[in-house]
N, C-alpha and C. Protein backbone atom coordinates (compact mmCIF):
# COMPACT_ATOMS: atom_id res chain seq x y z
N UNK A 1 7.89 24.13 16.21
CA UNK A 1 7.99 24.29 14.77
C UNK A 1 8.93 23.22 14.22
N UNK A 2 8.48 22.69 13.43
CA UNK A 2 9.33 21.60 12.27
C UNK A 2 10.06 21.89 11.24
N UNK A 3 10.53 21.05 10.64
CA UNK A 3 11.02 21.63 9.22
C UNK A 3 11.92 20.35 8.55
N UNK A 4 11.47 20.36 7.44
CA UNK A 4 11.72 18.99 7.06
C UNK A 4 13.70 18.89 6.30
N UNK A 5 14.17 17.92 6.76
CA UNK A 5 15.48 17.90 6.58
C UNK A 5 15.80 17.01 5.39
N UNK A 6 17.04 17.03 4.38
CA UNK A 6 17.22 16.29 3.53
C UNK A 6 18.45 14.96 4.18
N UNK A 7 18.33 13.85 4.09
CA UNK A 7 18.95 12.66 4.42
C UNK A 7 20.07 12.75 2.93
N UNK A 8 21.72 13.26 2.45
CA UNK A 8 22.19 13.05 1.42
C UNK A 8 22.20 11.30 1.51
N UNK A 9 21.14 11.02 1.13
CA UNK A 9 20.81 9.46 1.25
C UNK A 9 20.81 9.22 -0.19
N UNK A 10 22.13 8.60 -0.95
CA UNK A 10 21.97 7.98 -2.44
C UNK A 10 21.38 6.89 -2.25
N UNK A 11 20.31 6.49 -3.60
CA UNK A 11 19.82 5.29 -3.72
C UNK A 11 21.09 4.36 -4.45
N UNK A 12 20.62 3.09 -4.52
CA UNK A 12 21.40 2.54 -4.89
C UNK A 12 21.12 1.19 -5.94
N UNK A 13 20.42 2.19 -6.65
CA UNK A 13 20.34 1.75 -8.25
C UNK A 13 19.79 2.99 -9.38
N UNK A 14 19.45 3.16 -10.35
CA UNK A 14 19.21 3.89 -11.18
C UNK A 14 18.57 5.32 -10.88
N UNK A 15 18.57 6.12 -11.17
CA UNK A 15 17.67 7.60 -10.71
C UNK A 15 16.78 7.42 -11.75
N UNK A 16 15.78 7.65 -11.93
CA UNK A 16 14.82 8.08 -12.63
C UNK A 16 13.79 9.48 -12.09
N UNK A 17 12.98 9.68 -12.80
CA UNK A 17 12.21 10.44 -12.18
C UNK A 17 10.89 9.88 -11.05
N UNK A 18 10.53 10.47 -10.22
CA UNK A 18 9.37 9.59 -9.94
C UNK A 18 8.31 10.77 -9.73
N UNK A 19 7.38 9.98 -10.11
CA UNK A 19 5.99 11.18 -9.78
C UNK A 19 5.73 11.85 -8.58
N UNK A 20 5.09 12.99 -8.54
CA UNK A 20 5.17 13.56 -7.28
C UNK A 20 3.54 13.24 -6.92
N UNK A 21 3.15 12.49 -7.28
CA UNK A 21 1.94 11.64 -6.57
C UNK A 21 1.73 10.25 -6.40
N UNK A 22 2.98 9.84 -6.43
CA UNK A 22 3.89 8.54 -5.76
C UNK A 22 2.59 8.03 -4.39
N UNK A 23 2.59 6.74 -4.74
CA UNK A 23 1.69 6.24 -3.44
C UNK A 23 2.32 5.46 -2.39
N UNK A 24 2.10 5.82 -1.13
CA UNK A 24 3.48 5.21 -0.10
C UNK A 24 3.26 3.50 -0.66
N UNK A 25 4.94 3.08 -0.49
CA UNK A 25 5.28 1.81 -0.71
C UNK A 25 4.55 0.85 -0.13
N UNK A 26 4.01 -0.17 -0.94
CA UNK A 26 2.91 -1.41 0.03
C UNK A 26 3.52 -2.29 0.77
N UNK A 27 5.15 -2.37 1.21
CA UNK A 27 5.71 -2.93 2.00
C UNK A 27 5.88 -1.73 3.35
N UNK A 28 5.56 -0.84 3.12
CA UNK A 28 6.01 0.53 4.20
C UNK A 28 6.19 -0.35 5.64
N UNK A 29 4.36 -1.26 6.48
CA UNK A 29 4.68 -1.49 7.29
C UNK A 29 5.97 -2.12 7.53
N UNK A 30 6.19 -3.65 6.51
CA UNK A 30 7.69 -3.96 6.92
C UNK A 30 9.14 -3.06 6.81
N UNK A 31 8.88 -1.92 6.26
CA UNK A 31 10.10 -1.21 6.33
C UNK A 31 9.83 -0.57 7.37
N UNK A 32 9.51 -0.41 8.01
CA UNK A 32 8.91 0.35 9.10
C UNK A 32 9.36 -0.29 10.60
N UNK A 33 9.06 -2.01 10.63
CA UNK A 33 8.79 -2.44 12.15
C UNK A 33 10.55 -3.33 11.59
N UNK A 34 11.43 -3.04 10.34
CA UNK A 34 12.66 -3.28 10.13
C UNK A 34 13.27 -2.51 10.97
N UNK A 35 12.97 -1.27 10.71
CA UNK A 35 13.32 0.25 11.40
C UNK A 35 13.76 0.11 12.69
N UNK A 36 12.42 0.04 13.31
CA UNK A 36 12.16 0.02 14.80
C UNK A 36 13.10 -0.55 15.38
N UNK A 37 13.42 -2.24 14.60
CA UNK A 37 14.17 -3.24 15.48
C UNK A 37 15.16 -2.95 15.20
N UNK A 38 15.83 -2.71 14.36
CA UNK A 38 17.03 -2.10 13.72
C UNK A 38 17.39 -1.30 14.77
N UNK A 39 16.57 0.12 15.28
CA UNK A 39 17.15 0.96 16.25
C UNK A 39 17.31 0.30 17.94
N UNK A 40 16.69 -0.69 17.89
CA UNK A 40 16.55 -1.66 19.63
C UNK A 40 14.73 -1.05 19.71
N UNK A 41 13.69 -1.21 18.89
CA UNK A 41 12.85 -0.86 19.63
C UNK A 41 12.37 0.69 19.96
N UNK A 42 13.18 1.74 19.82
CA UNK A 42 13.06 2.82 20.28
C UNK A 42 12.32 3.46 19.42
N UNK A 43 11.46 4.21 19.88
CA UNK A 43 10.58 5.12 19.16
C UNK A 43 10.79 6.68 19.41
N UNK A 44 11.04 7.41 18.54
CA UNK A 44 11.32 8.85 18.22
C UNK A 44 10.60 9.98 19.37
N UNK A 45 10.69 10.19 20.70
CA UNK A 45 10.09 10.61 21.65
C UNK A 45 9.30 12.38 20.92
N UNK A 46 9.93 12.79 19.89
CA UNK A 46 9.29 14.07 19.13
C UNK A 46 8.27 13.68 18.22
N UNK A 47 7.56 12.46 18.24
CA UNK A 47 6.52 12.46 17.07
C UNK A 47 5.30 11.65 17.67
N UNK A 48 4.56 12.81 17.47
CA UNK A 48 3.00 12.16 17.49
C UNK A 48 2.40 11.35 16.39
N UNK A 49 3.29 10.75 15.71
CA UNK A 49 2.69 9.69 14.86
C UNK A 49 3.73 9.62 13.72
N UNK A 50 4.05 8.81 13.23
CA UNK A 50 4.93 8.97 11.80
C UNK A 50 3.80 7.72 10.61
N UNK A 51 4.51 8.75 9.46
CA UNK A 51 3.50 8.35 8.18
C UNK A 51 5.11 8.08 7.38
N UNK A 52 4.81 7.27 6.57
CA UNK A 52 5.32 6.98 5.52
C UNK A 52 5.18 7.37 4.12
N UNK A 53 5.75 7.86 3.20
CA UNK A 53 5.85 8.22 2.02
C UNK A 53 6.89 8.40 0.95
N UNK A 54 6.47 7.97 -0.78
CA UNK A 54 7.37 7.87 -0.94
C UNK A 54 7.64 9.01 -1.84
N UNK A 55 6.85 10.46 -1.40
CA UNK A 55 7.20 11.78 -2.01
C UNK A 55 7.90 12.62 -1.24
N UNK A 56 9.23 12.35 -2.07
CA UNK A 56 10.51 12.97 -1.50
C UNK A 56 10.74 14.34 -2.36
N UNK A 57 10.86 15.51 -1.28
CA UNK A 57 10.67 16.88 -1.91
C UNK A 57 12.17 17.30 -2.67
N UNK A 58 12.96 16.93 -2.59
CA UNK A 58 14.32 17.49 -3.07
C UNK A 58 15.02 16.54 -4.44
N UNK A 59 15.00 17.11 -5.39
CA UNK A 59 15.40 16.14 -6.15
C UNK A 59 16.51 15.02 -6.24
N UNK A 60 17.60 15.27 -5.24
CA UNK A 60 18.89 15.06 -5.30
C UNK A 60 19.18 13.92 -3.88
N UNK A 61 17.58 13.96 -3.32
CA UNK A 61 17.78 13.16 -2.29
C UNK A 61 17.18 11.67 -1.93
N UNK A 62 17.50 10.98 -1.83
CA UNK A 62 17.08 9.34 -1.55
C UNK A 62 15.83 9.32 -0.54
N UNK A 63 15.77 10.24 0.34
CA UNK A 63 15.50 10.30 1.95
C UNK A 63 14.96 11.61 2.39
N UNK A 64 14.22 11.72 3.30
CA UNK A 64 14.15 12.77 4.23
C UNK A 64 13.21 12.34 5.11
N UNK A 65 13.19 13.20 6.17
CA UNK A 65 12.81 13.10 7.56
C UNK A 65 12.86 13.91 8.07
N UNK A 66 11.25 14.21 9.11
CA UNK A 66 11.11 15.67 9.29
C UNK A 66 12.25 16.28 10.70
N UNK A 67 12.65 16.78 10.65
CA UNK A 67 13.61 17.31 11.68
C UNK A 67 12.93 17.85 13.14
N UNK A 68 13.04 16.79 13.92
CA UNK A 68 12.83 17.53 15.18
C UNK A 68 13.73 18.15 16.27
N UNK A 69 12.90 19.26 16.97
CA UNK A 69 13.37 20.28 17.41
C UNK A 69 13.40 20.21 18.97
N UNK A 70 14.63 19.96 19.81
CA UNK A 70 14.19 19.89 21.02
C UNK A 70 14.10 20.83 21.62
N UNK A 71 12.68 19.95 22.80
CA UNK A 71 11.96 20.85 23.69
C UNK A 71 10.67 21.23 23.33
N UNK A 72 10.44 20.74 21.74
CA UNK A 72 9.19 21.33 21.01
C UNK A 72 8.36 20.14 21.67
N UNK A 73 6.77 20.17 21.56
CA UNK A 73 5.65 19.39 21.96
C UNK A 73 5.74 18.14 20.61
N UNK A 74 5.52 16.82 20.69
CA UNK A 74 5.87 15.78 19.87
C UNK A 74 5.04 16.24 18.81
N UNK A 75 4.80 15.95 17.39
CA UNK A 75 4.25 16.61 16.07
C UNK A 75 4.33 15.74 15.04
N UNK A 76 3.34 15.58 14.14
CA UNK A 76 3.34 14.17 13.45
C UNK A 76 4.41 14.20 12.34
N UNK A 77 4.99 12.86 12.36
CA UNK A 77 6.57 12.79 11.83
C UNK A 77 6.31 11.98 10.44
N UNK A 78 7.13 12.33 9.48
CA UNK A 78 6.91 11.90 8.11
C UNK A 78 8.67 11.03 7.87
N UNK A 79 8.80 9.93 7.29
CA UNK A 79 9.84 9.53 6.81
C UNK A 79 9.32 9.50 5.02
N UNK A 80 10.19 10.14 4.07
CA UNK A 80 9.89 10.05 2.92
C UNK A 80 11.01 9.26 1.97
N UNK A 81 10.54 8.65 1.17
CA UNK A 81 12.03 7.53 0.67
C UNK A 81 11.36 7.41 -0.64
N UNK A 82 12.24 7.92 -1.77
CA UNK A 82 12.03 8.05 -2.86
C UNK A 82 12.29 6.14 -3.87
N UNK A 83 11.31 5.88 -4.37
CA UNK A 83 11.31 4.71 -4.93
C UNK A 83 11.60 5.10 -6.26
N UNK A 84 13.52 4.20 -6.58
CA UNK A 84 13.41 4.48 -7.89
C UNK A 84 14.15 3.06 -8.67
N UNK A 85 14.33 2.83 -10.17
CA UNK A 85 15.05 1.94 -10.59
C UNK A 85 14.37 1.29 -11.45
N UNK A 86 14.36 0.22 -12.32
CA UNK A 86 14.54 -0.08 -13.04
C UNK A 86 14.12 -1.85 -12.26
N UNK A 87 14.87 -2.03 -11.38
CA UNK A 87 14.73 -3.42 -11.17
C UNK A 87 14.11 -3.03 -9.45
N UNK A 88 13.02 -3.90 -9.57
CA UNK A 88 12.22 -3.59 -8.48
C UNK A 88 13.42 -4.43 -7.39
N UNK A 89 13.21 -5.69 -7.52
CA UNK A 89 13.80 -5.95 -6.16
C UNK A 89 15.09 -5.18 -5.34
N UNK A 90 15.91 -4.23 -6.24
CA UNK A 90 16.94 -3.39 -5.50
C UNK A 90 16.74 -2.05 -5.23
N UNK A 91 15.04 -1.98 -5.64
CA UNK A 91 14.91 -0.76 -5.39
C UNK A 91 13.87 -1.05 -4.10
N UNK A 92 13.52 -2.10 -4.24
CA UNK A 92 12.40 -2.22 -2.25
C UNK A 92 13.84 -2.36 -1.53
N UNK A 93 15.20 -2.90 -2.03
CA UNK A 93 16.43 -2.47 -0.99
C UNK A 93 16.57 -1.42 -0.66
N UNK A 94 16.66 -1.11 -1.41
CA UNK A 94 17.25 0.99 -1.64
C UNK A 94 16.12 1.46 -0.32
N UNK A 95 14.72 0.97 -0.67
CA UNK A 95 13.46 1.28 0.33
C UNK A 95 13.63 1.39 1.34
N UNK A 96 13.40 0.02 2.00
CA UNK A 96 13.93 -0.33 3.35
C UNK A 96 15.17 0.13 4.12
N UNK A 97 16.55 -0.20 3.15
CA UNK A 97 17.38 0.72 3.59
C UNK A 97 17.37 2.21 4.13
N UNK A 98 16.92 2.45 3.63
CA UNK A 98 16.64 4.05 3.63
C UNK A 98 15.46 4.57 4.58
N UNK A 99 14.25 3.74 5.11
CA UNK A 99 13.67 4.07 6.06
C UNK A 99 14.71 3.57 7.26
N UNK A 100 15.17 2.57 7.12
CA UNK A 100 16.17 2.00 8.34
C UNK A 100 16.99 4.06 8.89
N UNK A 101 17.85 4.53 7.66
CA UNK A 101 18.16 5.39 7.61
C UNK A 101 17.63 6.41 8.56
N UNK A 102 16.18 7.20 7.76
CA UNK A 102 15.61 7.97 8.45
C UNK A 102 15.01 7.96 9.75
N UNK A 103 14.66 6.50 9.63
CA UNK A 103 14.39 6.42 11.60
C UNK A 103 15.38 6.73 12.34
N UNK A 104 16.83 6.55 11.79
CA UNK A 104 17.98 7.15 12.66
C UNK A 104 18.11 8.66 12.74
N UNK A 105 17.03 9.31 11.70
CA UNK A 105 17.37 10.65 11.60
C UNK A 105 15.99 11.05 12.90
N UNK A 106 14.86 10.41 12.87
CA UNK A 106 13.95 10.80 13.68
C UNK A 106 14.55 10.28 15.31
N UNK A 107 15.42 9.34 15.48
CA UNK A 107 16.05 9.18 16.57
C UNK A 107 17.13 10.53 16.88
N UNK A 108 17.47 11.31 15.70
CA UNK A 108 18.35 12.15 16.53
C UNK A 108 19.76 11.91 16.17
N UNK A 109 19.93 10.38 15.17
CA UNK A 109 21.38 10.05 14.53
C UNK A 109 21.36 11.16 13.51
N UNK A 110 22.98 11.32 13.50
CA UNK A 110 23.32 12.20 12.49
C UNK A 110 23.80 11.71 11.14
N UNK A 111 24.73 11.81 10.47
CA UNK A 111 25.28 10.95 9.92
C UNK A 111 27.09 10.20 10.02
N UNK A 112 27.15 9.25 9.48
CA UNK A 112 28.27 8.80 10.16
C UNK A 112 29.18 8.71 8.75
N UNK A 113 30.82 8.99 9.19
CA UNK A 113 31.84 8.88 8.19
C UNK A 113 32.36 7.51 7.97
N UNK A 114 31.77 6.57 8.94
CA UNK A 114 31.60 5.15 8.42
C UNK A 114 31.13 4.70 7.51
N UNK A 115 31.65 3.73 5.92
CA UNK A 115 31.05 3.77 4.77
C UNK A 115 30.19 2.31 5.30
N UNK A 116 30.36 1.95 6.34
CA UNK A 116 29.62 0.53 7.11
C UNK A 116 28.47 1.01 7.82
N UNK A 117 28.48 2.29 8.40
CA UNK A 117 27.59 2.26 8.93
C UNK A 117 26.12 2.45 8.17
N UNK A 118 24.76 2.49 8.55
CA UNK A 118 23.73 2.39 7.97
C UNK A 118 23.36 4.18 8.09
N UNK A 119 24.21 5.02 8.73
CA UNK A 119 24.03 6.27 8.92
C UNK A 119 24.76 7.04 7.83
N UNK A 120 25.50 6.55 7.17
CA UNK A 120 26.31 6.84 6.09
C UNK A 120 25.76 7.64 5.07
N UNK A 121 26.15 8.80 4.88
CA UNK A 121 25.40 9.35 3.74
C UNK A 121 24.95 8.77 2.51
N UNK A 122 25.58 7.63 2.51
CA UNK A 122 24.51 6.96 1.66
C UNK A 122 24.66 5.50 1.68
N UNK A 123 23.99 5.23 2.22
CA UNK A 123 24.34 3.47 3.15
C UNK A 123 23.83 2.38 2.11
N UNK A 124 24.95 1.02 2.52
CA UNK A 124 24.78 0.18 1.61
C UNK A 124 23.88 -1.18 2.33
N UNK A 125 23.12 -2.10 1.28
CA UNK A 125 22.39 -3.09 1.20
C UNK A 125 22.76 -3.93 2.83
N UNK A 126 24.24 -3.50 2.24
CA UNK A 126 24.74 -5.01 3.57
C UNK A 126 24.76 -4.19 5.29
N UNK A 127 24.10 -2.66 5.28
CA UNK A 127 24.21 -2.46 6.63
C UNK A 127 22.95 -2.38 7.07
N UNK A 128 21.69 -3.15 6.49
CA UNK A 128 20.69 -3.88 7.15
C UNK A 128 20.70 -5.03 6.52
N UNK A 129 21.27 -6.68 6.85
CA UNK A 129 20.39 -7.34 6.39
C UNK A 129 19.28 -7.67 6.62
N UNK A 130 18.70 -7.31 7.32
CA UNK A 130 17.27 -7.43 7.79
C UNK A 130 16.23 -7.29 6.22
N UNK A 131 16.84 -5.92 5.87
CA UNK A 131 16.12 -5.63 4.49
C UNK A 131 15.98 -6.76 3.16
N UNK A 132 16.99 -7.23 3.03
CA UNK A 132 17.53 -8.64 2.06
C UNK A 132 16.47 -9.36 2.20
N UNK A 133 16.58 -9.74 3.87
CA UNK A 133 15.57 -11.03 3.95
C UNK A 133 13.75 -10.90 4.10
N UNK A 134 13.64 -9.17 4.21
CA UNK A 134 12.17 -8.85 4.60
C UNK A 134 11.80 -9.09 2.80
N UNK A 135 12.58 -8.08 1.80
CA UNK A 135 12.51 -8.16 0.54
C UNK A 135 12.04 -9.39 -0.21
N UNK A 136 12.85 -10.55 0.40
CA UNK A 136 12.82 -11.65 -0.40
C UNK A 136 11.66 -12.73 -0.02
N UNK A 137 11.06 -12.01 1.24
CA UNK A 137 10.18 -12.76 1.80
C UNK A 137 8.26 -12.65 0.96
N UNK A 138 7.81 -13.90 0.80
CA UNK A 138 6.57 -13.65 0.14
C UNK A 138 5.47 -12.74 0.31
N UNK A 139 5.67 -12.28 1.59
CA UNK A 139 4.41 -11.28 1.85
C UNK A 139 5.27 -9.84 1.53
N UNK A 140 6.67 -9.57 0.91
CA UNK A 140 6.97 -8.19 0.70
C UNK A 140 7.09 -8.55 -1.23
N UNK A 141 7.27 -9.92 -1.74
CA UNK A 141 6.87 -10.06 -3.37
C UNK A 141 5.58 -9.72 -3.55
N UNK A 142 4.36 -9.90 -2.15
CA UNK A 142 3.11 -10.13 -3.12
C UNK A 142 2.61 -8.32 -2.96
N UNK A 143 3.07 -7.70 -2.42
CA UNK A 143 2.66 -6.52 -1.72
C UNK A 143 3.56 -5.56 -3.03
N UNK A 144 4.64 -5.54 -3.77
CA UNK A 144 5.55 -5.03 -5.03
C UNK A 144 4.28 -5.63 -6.19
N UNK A 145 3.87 -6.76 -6.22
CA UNK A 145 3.20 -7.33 -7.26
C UNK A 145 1.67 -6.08 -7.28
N UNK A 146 1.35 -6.64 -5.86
CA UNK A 146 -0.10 -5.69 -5.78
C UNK A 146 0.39 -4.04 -6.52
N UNK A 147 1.22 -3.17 -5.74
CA UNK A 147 1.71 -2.23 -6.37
C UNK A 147 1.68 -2.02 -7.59
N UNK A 148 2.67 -2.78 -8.46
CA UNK A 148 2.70 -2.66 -9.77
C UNK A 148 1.57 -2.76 -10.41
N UNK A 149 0.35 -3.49 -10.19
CA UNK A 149 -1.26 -3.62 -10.60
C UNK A 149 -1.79 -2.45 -10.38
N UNK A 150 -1.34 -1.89 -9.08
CA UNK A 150 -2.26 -0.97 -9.28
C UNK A 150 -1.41 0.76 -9.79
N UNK A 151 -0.19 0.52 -10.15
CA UNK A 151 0.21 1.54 -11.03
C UNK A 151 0.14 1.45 -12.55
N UNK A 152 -0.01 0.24 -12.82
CA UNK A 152 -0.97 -0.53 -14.19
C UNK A 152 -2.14 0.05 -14.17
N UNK A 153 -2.75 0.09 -13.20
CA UNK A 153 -4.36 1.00 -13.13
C UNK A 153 -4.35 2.24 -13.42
N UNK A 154 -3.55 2.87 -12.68
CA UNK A 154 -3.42 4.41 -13.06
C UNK A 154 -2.90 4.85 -14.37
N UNK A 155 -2.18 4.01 -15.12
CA UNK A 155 -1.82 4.05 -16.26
C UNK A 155 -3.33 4.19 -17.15
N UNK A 156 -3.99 3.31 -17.19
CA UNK A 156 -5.08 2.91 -18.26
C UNK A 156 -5.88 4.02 -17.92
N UNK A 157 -6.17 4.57 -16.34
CA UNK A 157 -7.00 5.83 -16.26
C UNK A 157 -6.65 7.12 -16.80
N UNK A 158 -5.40 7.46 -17.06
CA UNK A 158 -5.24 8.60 -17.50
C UNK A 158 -5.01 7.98 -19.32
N UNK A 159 -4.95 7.07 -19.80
CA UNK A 159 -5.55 6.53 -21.18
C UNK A 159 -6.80 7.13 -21.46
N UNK A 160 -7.90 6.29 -20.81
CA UNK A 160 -9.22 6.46 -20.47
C UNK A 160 -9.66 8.08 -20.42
N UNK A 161 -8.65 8.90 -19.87
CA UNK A 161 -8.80 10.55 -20.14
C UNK A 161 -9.15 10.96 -21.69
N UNK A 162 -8.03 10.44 -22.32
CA UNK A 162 -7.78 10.72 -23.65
C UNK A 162 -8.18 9.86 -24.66
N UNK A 163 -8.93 8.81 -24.41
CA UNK A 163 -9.84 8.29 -25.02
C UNK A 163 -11.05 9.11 -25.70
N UNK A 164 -11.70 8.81 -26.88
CA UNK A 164 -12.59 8.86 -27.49
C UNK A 164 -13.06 8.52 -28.41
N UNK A 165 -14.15 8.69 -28.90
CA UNK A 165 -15.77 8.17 -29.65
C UNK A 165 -15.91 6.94 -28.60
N UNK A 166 -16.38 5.74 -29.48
CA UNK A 166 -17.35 4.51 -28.52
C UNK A 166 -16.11 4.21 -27.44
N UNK A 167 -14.73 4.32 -28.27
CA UNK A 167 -13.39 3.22 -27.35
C UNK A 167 -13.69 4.16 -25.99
N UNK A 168 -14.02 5.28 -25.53
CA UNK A 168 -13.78 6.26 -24.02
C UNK A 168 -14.72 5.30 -22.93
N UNK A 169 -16.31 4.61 -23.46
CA UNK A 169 -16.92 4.30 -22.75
C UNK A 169 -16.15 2.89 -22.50
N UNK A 170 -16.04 2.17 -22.87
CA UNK A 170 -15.52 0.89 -23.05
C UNK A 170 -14.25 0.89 -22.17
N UNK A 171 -13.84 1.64 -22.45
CA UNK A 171 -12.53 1.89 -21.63
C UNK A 171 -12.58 2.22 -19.84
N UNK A 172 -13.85 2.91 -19.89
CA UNK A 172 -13.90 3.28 -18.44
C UNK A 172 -14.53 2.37 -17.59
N UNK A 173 -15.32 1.16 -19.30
CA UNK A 173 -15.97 -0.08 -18.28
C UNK A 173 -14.68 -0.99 -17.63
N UNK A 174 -13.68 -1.35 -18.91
CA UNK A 174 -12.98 -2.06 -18.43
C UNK A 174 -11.93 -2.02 -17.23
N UNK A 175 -11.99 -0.26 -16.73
CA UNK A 175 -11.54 0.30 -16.05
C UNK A 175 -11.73 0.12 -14.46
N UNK A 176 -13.32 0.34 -14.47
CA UNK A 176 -13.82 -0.55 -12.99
C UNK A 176 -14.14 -1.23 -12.88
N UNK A 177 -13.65 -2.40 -13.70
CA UNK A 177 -14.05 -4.00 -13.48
C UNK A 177 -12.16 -4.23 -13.00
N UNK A 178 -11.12 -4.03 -13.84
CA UNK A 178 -10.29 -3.74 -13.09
C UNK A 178 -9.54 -3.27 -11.40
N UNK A 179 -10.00 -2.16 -11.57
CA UNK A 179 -10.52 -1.65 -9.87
C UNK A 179 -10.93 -2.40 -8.92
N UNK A 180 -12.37 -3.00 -9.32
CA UNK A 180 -13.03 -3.72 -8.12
C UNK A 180 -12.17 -5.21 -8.23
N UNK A 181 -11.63 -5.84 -9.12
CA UNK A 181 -10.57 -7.46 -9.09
C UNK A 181 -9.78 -7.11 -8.25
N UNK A 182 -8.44 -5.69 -8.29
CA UNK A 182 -7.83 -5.54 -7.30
C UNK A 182 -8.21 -5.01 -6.00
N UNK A 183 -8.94 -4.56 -5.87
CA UNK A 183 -9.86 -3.99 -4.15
C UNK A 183 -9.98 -5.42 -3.56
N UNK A 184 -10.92 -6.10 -5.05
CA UNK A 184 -11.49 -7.66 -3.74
C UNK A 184 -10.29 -8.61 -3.71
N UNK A 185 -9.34 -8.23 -4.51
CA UNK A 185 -7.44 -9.07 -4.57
C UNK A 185 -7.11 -8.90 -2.81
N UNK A 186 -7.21 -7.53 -2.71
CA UNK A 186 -6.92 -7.53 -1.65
C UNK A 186 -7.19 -5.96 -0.59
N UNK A 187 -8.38 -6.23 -0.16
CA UNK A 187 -9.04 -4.46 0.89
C UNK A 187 -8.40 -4.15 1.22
N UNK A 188 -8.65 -2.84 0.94
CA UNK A 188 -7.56 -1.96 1.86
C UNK A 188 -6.72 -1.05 1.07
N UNK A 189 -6.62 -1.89 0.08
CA UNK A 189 -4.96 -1.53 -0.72
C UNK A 189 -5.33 -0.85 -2.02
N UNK A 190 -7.09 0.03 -1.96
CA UNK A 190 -7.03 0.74 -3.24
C UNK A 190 -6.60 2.03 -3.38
N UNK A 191 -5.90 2.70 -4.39
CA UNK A 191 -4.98 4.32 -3.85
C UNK A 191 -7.05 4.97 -4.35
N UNK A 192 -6.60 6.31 -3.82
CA UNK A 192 -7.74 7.05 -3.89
C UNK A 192 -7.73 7.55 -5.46
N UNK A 193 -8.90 7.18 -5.95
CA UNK A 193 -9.36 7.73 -7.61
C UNK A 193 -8.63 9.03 -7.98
């Protein structure tokens, strides 16, 4: 049996609200194989798979990670990292940081009274640089860019709800001509309708 734990993981820029149908971050893999190396490589011996997401159940928390139980059979593991702010580039920090984080929690780290360490209840920029330089790198700008397009999309669709007379049809054309530019921008990367 599992049970999902809260990381008192502060972000470290603005709170806002974020939707609770948040689509995992399009940099996840690089916050992810940051993680890994960050820990030496080691992979969480309790999880039959870990997913990424950025619907974080507790309002008050940056982070969570499902808590494993030893002795239990391995069980698929979730790291969740709430994306918030105002200025994207310190909030894919806040990101990365913070999966760096929870992989320490799926390793079994607790937290540390070190304000240096990256286990810190609420850890700062400079205890991964790894994150700085994955952030600043072109394939984690073009992957925030793709994102934002396609939360631009979801915007105009729930428009397109509340649309009507001729503007509703028109709207839903310009809607999947939209759609299919970013699908063929780049496969793979469309969220589900």
């Amino acid at each position: 049996m599992t049970k999902a734990i809260v990381a008192g993981l502060a972000v470290l820029s603005l709170l806002l609200p974020v939707s609770a149908a948040a689509e995992p971050a399009a940099t996840a893999e690089g916050d992810l194989a940051i993680a890994k190396e960050f820990w030496g490589d080691r992979e969480p011996t309790g999880c039959s798979s870990i997913s990424f997401t950025t619907e974080v159940h507790s309002e008050d928390a940056g982070g969570e990670a499902t808590e494993l139980i030893a002795g239990e059979p391995p069980v698929p593991c979730t790291i969740a990292v709430k994306e918030v702010g105002s200025d994207p580039t310190r909030t894919r920090i806040s990101v990365c940081v913070a999966a760096v984080h929870e992989w320490g929690h799926l390793l079994g780290e607790g937290h540390s009274p070190d304000p240096e360490s990256v286990m810190y209840w609420q850890p700062s920029a400079s205890s991964v640089p790894a994150c700085q330089e994955w952030i600043y790198s072109a394939d984690a700008q073009e992957g925030v860019a793709r994102r934002q397009a396609w939360q631009e999309w979801r915007e105009d669709r729930s428009e397109c709800r509340t649309a009507a007379g001729p503007f509703r049809h028109r709207c839903w054309q310009a809607l999947r001509l939209k759609r299919a530019r970013l699908v063929s921008a780049a496969p793979g990367s469309a969220p589900s309708p």
